[in-house]
C-alpha atoms as a PDB file:
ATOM      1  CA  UNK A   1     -18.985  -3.867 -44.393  1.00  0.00           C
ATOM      2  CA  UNK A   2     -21.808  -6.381 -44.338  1.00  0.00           C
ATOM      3  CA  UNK A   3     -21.011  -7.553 -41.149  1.00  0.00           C
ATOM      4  CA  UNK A   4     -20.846  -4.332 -39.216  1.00  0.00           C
ATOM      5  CA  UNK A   5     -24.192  -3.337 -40.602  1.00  0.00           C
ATOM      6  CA  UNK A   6     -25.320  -6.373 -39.355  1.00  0.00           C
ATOM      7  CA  UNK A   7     -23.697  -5.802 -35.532  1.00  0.00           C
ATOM      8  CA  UNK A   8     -24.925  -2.266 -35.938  1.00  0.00           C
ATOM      9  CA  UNK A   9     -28.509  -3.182 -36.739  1.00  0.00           C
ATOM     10  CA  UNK A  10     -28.771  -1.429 -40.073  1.00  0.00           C
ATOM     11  CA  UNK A  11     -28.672  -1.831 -43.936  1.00  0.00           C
ATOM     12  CA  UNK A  12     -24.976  -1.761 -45.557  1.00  0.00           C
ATOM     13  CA  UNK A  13     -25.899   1.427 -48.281  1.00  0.00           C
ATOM     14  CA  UNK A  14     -26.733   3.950 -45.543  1.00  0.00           C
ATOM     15  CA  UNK A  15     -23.466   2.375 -43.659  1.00  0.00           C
ATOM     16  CA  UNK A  16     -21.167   3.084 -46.740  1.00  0.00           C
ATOM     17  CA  UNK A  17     -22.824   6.243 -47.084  1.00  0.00           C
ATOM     18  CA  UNK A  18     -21.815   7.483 -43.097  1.00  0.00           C
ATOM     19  CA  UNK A  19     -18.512   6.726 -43.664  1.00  0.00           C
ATOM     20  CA  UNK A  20     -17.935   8.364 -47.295  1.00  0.00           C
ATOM     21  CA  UNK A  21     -19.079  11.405 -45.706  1.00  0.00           C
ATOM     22  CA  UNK A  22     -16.905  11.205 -42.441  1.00  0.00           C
ATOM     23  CA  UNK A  23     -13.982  10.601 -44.641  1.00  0.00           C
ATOM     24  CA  UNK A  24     -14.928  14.028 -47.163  1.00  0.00           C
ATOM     25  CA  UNK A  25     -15.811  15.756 -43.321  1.00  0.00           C
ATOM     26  CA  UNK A  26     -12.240  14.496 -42.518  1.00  0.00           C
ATOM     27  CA  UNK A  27     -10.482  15.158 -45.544  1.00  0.00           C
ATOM     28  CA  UNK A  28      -8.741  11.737 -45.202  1.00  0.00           C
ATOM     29  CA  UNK A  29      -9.415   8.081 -46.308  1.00  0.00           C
ATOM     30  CA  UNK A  30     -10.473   5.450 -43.665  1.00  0.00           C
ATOM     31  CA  UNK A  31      -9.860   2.435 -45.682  1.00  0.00           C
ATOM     32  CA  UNK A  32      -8.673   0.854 -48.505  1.00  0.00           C
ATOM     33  CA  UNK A  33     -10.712  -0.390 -50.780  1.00  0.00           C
ATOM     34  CA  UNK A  34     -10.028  -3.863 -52.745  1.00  0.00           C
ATOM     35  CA  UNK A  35     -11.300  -6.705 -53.754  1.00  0.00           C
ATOM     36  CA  UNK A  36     -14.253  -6.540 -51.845  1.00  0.00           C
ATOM     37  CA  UNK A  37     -12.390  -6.058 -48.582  1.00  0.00           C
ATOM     38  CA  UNK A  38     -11.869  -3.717 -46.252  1.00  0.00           C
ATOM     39  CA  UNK A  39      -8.704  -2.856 -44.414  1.00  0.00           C
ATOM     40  CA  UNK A  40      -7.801   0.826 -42.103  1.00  0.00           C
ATOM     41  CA  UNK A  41      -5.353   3.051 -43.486  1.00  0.00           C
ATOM     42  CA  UNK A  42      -2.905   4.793 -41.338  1.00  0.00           C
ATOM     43  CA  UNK A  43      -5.115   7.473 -40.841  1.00  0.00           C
ATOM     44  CA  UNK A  44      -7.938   4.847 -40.100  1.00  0.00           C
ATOM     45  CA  UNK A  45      -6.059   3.145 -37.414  1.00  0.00           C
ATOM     46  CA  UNK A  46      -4.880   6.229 -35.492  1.00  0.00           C
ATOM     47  CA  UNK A  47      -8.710   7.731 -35.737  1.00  0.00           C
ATOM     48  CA  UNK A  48     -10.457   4.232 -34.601  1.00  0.00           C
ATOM     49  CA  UNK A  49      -8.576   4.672 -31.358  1.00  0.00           C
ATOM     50  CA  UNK A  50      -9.959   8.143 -30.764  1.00  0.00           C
ATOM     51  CA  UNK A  51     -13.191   6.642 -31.824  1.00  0.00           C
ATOM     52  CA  UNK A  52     -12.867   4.087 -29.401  1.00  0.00           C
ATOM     53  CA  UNK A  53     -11.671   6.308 -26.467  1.00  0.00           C
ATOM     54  CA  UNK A  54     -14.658   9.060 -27.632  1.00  0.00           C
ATOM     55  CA  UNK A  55     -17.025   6.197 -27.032  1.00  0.00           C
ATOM     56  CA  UNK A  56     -15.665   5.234 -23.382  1.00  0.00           C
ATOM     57  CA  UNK A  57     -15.616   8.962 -22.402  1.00  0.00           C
ATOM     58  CA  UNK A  58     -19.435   8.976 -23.403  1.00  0.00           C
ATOM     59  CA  UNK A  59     -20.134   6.278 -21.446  1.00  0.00           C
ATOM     60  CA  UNK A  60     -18.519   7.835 -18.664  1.00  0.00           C
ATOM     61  CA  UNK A  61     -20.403  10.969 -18.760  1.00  0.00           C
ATOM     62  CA  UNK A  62     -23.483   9.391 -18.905  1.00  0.00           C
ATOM     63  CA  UNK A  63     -22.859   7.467 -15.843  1.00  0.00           C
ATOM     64  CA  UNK A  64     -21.736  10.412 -13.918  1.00  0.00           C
ATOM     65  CA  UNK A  65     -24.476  12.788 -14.829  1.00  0.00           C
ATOM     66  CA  UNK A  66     -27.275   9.653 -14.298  1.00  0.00           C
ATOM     67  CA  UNK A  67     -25.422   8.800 -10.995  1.00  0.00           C
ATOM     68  CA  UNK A  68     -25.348  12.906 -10.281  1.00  0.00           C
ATOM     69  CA  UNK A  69     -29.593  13.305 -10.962  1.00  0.00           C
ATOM     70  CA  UNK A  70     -29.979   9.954  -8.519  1.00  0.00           C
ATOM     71  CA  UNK A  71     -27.634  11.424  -5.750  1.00  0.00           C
ATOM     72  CA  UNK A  72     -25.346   9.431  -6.074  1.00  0.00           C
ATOM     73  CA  UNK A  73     -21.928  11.411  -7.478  1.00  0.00           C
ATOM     74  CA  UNK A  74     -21.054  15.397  -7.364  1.00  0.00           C
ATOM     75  CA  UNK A  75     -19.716  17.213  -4.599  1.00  0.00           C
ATOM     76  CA  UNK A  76     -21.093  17.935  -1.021  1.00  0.00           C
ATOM     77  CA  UNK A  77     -20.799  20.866   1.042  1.00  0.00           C
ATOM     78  CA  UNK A  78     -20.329  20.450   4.680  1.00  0.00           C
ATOM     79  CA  UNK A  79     -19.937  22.821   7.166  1.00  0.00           C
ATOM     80  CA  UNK A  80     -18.677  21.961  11.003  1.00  0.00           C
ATOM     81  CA  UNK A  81     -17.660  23.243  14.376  1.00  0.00           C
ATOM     82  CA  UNK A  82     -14.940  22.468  16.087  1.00  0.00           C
ATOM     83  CA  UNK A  83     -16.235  19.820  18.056  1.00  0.00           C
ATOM     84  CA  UNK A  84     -17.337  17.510  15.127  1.00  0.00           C
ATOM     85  CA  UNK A  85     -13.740  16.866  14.170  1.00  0.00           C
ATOM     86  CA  UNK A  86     -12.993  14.650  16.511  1.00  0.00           C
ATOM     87  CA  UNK A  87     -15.105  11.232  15.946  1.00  0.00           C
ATOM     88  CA  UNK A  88     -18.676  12.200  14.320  1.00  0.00           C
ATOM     89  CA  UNK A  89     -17.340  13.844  11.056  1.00  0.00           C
ATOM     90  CA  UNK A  90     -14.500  11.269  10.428  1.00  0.00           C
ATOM     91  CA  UNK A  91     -17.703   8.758  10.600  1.00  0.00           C
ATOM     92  CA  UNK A  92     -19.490  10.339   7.896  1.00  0.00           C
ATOM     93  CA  UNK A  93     -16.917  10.441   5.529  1.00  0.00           C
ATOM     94  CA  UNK A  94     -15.595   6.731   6.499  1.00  0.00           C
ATOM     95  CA  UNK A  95     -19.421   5.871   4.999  1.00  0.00           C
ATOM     96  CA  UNK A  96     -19.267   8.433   2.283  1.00  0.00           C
ATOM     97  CA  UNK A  97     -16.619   6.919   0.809  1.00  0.00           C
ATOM     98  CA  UNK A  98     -17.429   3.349   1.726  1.00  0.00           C
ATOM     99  CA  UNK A  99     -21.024   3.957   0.262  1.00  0.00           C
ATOM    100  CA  UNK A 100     -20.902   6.156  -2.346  1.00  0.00           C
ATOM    101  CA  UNK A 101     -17.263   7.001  -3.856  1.00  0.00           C
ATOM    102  CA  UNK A 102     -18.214   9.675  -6.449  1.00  0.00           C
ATOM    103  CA  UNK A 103     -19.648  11.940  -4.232  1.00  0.00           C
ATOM    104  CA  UNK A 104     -16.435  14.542  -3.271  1.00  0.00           C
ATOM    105  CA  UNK A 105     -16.950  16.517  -0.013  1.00  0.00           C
ATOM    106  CA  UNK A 106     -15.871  19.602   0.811  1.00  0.00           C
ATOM    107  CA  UNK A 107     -15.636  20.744   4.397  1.00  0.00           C
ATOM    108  CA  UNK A 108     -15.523  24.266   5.521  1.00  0.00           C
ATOM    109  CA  UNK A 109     -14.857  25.133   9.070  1.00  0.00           C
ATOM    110  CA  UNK A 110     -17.526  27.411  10.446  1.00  0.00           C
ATOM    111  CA  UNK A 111     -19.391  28.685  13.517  1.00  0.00           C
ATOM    112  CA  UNK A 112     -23.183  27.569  14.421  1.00  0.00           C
ATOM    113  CA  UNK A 113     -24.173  30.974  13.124  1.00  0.00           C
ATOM    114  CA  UNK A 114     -22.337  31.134  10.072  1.00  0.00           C
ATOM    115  CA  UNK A 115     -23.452  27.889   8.423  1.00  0.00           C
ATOM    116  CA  UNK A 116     -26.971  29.115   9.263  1.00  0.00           C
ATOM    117  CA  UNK A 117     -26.386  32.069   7.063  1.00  0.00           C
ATOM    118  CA  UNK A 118     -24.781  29.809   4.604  1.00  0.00           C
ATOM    119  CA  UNK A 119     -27.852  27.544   4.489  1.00  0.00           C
ATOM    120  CA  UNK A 120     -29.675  30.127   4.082  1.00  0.00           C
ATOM    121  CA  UNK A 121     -27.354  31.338   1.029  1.00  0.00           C
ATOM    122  CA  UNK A 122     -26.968  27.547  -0.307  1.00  0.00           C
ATOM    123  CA  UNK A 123     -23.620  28.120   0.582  1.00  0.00           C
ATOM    124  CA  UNK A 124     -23.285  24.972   2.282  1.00  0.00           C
ATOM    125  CA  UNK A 125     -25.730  21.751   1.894  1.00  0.00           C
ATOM    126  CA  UNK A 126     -25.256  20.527   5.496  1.00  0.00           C
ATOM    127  CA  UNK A 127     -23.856  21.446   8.954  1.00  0.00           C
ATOM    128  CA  UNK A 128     -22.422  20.326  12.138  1.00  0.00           C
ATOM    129  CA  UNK A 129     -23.331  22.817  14.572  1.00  0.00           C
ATOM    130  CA  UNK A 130     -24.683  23.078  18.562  1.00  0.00           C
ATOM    131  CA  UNK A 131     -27.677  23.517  18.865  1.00  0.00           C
ATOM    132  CA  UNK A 132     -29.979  25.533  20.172  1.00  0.00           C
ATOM    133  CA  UNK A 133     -30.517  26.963  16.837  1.00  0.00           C
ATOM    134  CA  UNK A 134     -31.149  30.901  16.436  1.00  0.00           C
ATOM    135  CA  UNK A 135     -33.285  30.570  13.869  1.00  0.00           C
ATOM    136  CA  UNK A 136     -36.953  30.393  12.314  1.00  0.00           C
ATOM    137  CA  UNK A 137     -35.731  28.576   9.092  1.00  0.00           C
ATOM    138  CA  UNK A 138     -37.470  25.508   8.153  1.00  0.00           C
ATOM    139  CA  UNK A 139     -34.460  22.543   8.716  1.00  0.00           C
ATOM    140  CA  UNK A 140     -34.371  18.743   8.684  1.00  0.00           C
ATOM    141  CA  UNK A 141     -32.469  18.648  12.753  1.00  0.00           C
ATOM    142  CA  UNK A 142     -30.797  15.289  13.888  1.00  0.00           C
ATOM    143  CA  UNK A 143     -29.099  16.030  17.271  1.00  0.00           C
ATOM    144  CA  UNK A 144     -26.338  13.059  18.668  1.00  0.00           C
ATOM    145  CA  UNK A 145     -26.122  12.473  22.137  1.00  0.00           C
ATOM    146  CA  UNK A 146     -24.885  15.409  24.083  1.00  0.00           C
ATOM    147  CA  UNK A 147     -21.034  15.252  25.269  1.00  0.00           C
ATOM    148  CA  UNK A 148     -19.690  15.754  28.782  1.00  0.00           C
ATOM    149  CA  UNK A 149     -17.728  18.869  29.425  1.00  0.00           C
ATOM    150  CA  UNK A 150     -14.285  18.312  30.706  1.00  0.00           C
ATOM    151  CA  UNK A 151     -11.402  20.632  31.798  1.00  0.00           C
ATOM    152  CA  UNK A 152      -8.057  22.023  29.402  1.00  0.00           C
ATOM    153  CA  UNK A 153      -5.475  23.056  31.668  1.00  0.00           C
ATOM    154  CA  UNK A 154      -1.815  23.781  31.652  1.00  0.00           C
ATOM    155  CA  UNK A 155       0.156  20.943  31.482  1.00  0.00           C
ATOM    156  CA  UNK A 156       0.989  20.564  35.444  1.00  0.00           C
ATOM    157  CA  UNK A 157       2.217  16.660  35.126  1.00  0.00           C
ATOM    158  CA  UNK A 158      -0.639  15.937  37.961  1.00  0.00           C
ATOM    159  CA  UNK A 159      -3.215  13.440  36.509  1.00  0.00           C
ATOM    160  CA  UNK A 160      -6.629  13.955  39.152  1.00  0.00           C
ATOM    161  CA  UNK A 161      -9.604  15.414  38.168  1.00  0.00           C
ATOM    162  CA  UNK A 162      -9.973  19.445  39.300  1.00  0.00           C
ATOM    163  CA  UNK A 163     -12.738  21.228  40.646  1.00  0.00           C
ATOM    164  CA  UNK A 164     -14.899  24.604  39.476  1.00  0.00           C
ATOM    165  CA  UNK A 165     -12.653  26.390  42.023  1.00  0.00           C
ATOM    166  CA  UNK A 166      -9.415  24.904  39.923  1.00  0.00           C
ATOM    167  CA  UNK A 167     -10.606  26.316  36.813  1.00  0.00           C
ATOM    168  CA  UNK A 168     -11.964  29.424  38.198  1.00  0.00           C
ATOM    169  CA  UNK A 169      -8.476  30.254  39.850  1.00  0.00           C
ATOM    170  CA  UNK A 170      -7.039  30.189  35.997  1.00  0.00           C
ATOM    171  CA  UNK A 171      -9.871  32.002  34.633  1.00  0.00           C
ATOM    172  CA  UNK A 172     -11.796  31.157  31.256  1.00  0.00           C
ATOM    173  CA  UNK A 173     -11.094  30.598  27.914  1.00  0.00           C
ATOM    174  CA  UNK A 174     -14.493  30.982  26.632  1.00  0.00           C
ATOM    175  CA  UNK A 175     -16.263  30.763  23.677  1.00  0.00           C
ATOM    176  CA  UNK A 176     -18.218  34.155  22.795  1.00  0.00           C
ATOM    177  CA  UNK A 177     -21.853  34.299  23.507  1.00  0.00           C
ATOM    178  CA  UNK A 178     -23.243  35.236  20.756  1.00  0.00           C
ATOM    179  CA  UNK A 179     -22.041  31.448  19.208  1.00  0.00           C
ATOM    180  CA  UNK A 180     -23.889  29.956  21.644  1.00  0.00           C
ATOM    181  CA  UNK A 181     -25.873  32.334  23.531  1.00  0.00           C
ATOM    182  CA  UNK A 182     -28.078  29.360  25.653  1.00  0.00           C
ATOM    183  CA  UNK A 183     -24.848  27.282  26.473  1.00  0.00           C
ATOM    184  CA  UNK A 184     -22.487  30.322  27.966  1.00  0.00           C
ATOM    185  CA  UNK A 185     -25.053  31.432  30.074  1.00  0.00           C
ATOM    186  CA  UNK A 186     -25.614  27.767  32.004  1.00  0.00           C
ATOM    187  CA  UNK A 187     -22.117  27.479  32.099  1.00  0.00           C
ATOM    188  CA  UNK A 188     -21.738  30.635  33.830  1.00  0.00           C
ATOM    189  CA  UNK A 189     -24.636  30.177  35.922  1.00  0.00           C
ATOM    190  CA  UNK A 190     -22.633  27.122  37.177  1.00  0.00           C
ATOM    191  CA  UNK A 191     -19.985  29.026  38.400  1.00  0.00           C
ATOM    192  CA  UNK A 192     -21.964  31.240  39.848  1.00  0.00           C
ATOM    193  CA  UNK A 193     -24.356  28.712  41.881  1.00  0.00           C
ATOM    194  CA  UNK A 194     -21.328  26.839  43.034  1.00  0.00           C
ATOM    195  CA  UNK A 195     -20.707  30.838  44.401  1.00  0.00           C
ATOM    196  CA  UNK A 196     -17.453  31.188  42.376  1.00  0.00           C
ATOM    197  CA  UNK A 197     -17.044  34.462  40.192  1.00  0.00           C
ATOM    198  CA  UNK A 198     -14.911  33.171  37.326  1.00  0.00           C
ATOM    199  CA  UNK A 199     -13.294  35.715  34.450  1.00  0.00           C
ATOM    200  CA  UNK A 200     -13.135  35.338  31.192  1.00  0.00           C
ATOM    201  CA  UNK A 201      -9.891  36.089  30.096  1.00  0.00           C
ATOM    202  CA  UNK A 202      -9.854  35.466  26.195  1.00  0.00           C
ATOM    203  CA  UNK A 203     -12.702  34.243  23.825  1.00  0.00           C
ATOM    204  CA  UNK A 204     -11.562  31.997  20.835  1.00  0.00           C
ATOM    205  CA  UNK A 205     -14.187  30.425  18.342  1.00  0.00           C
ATOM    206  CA  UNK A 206     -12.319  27.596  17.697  1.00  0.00           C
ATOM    207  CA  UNK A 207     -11.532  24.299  19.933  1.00  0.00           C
ATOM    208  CA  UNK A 208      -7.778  24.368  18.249  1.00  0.00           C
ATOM    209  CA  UNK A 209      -7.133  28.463  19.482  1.00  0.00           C
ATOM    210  CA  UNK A 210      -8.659  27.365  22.535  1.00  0.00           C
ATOM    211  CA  UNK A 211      -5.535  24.789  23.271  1.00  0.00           C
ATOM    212  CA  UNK A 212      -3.220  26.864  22.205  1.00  0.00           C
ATOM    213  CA  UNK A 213      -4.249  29.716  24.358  1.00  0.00           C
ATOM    214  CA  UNK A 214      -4.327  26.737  27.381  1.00  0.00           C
ATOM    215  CA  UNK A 215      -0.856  26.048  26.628  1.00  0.00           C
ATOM    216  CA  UNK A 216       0.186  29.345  26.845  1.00  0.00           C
ATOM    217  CA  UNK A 217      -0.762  29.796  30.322  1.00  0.00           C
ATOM    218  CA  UNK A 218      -3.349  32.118  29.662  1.00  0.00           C
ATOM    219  CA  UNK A 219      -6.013  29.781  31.592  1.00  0.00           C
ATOM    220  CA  UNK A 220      -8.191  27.133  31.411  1.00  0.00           C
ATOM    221  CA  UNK A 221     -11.285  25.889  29.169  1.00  0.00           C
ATOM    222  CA  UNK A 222     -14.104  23.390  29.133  1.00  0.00           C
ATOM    223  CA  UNK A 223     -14.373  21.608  25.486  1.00  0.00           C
ATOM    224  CA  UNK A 224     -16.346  18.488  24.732  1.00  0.00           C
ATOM    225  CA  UNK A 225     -14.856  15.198  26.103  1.00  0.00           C
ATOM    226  CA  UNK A 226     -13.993  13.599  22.805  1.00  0.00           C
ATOM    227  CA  UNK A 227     -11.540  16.859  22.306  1.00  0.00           C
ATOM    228  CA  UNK A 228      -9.556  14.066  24.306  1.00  0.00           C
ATOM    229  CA  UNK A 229      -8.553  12.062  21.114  1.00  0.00           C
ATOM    230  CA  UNK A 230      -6.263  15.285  20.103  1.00  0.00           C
ATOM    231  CA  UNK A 231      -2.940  14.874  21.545  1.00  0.00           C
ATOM    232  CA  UNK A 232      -1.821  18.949  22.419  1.00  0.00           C
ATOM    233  CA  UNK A 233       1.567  19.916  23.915  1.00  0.00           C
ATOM    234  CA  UNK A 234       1.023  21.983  26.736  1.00  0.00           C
ATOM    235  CA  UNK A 235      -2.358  21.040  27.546  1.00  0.00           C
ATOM    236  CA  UNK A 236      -3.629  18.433  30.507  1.00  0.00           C
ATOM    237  CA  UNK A 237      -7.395  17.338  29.976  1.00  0.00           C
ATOM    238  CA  UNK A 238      -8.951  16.534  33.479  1.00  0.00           C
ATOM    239  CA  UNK A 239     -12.338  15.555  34.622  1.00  0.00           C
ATOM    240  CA  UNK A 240     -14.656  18.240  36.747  1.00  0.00           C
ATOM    241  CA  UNK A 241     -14.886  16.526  40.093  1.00  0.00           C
ATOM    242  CA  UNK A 242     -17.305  18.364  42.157  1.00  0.00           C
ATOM    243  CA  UNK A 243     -19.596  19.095  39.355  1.00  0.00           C
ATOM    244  CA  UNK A 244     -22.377  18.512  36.703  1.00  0.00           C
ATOM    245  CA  UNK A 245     -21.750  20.553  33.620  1.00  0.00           C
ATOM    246  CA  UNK A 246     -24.241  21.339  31.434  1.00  0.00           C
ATOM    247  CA  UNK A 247     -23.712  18.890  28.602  1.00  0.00           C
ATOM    248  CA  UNK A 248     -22.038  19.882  25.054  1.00  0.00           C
ATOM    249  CA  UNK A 249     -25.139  19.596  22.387  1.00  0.00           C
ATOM    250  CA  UNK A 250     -23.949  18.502  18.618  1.00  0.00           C
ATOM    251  CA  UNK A 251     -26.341  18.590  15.386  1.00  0.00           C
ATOM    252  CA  UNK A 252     -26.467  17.873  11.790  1.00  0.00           C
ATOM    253  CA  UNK A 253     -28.951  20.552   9.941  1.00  0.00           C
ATOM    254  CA  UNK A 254     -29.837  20.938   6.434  1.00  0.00           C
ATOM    255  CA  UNK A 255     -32.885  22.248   4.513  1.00  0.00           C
ATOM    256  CA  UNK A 256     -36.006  20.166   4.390  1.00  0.00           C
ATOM    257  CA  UNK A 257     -36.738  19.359   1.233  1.00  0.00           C
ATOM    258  CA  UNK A 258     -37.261  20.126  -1.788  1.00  0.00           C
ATOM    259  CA  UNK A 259     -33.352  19.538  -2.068  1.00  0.00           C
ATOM    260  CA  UNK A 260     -30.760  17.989  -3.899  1.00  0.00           C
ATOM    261  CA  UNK A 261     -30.945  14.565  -4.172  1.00  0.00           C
ATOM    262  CA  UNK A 262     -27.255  14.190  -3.220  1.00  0.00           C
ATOM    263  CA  UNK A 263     -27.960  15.734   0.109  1.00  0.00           C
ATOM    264  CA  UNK A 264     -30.892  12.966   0.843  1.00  0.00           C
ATOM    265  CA  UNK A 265     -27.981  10.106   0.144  1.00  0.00           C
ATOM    266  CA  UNK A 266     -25.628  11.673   2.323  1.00  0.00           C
ATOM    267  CA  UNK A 267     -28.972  12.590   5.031  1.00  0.00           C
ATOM    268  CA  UNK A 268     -29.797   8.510   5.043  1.00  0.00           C
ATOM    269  CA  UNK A 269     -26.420   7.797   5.882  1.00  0.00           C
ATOM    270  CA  UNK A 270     -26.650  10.529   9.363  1.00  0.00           C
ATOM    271  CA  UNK A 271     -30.481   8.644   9.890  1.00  0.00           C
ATOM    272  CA  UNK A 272     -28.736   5.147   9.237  1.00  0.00           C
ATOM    273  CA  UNK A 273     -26.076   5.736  12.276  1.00  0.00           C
ATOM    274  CA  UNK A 274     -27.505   4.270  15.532  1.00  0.00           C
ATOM    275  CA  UNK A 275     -25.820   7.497  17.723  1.00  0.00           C
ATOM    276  CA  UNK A 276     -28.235   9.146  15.615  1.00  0.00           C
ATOM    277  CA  UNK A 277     -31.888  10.327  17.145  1.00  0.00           C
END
């Protein structure tokens, strides 16, 4: 008993005392007693390794909440469009979990306009959206470079690029406007400088609905050129020969601060990419 007051930093009375009254509290003796030594009873040895494990689990929550207040563990909200699936999303969490394992994403597939309301909601903590943004809400913006536009078509086994008058002859599969009022409208204004009337035969939200409506001969669509890296039955991805596209913008947003500190780790990890302006 003297010597685990001594490890323990105290006097060997008010050490006695603890464990006289954790025994009454228990209902149970610790130890024998005998000949001034000390050795666990059965009911010692099976509570020292609760003791033991108590003490670990302690530890353990006071790393995760200290590592939680610095940023460092929890979970992370992300939202994302279509079009971040396919190489600048996969990046993020590749350093996420390289950088800091305890934080836990979760991703949630949304529109530009829905994780706006969801920001605004602290629904989400950050997004991957195309910008322009519809919106007067104060946000931290980092925009990557914008992506080329190429062409989805029905698989035709031909491998040359096509033209606006190729794509027009299928008709559109078109995102709606109102998810990206500013792009839609120079994308139709292309077709309609080049003096093509093109129709929109079916809107789809999502890049994935998009292909599938491709595939199904229902026409053709213009997605982002790293849409590429998906490998889609049905579909042929071709270069626009005769023509400049307006460019497809991508963004990370989030509120400026004051914010969690979890979303600042995960916000120097977007600044610390160099495809990041």
């Amino acid at each position: 008993m003297g010597r685990a007051a001594l490890r323990l930093a105290m006097a060997q009375p008010p050490l006695s005392q603890s464990i006289a009254r954790l025994e009454k509290e228990l209902g149970v003796k610790l130890f024998e007693r005998a000949n001034r030594r000390l050795t666990l009873t059965r009911a010692g040895a099976g509570f020292v390794e609760e003791a033991r494990a108590s003490v670990l689990h302690a530890d353990a929550a006071l790393h995760v909440a200290r590592a939680a207040h610095d940023g460092e563990a929890g979970e992370i909200r992300i939202g994302f469009v279509s079009a971040a699936l396919y190489e600048h999303l996969p990046h993020l969490l590749s350093r996420l979990r390289e950088k800091y394992p305890d934080i836990h994403p979760k991703l949630i597939e949304m529109s530009t306009n829905e994780q706006i309301a969801a920001l605004s909601r602290s629904e989400i903590d950050i997004g991957f959206v195309h910008t322009p943004l519809g919106t007067d809400q104060r946000l931290d913006v980092h925009d990557y470079p914008a992506e080329d536009l190429i062409a989805v078509l029905p698989e035709d086994r031909r491998t040359h690029g096509v033209t606006l008058t190729d794509i027009a002859r299928h008709g559109l599969i078109m995102f709606p406007a109102a998810q990206g009022p500013s792009l839609h409208a120079r994308i139709m204004d292309t077709f309609t400088r080049a003096g093509l009337e093109v129709r929109i035969v079916q809107e789809a939200t999502r890049a994935l609905t998009m292909l599938s409506l491709v595939a199904a001969g229902l026409g053709a669509a213009l997605l982002p050129r790293s849409t590429q890296h998906l490998v889609f039955q049905g579909v042929r991805y071709a270069a626009i020969a005769d023509v400049s596209l307006p460019a497809w913008p991508l963004a990370v947003i989030a509120k400026r601060r004051p914010r969690p500190a979890i979303v600042d780790s995960v916000w120097k990890l977007l600044e610390a990419r160099p495809d990041v302006s």
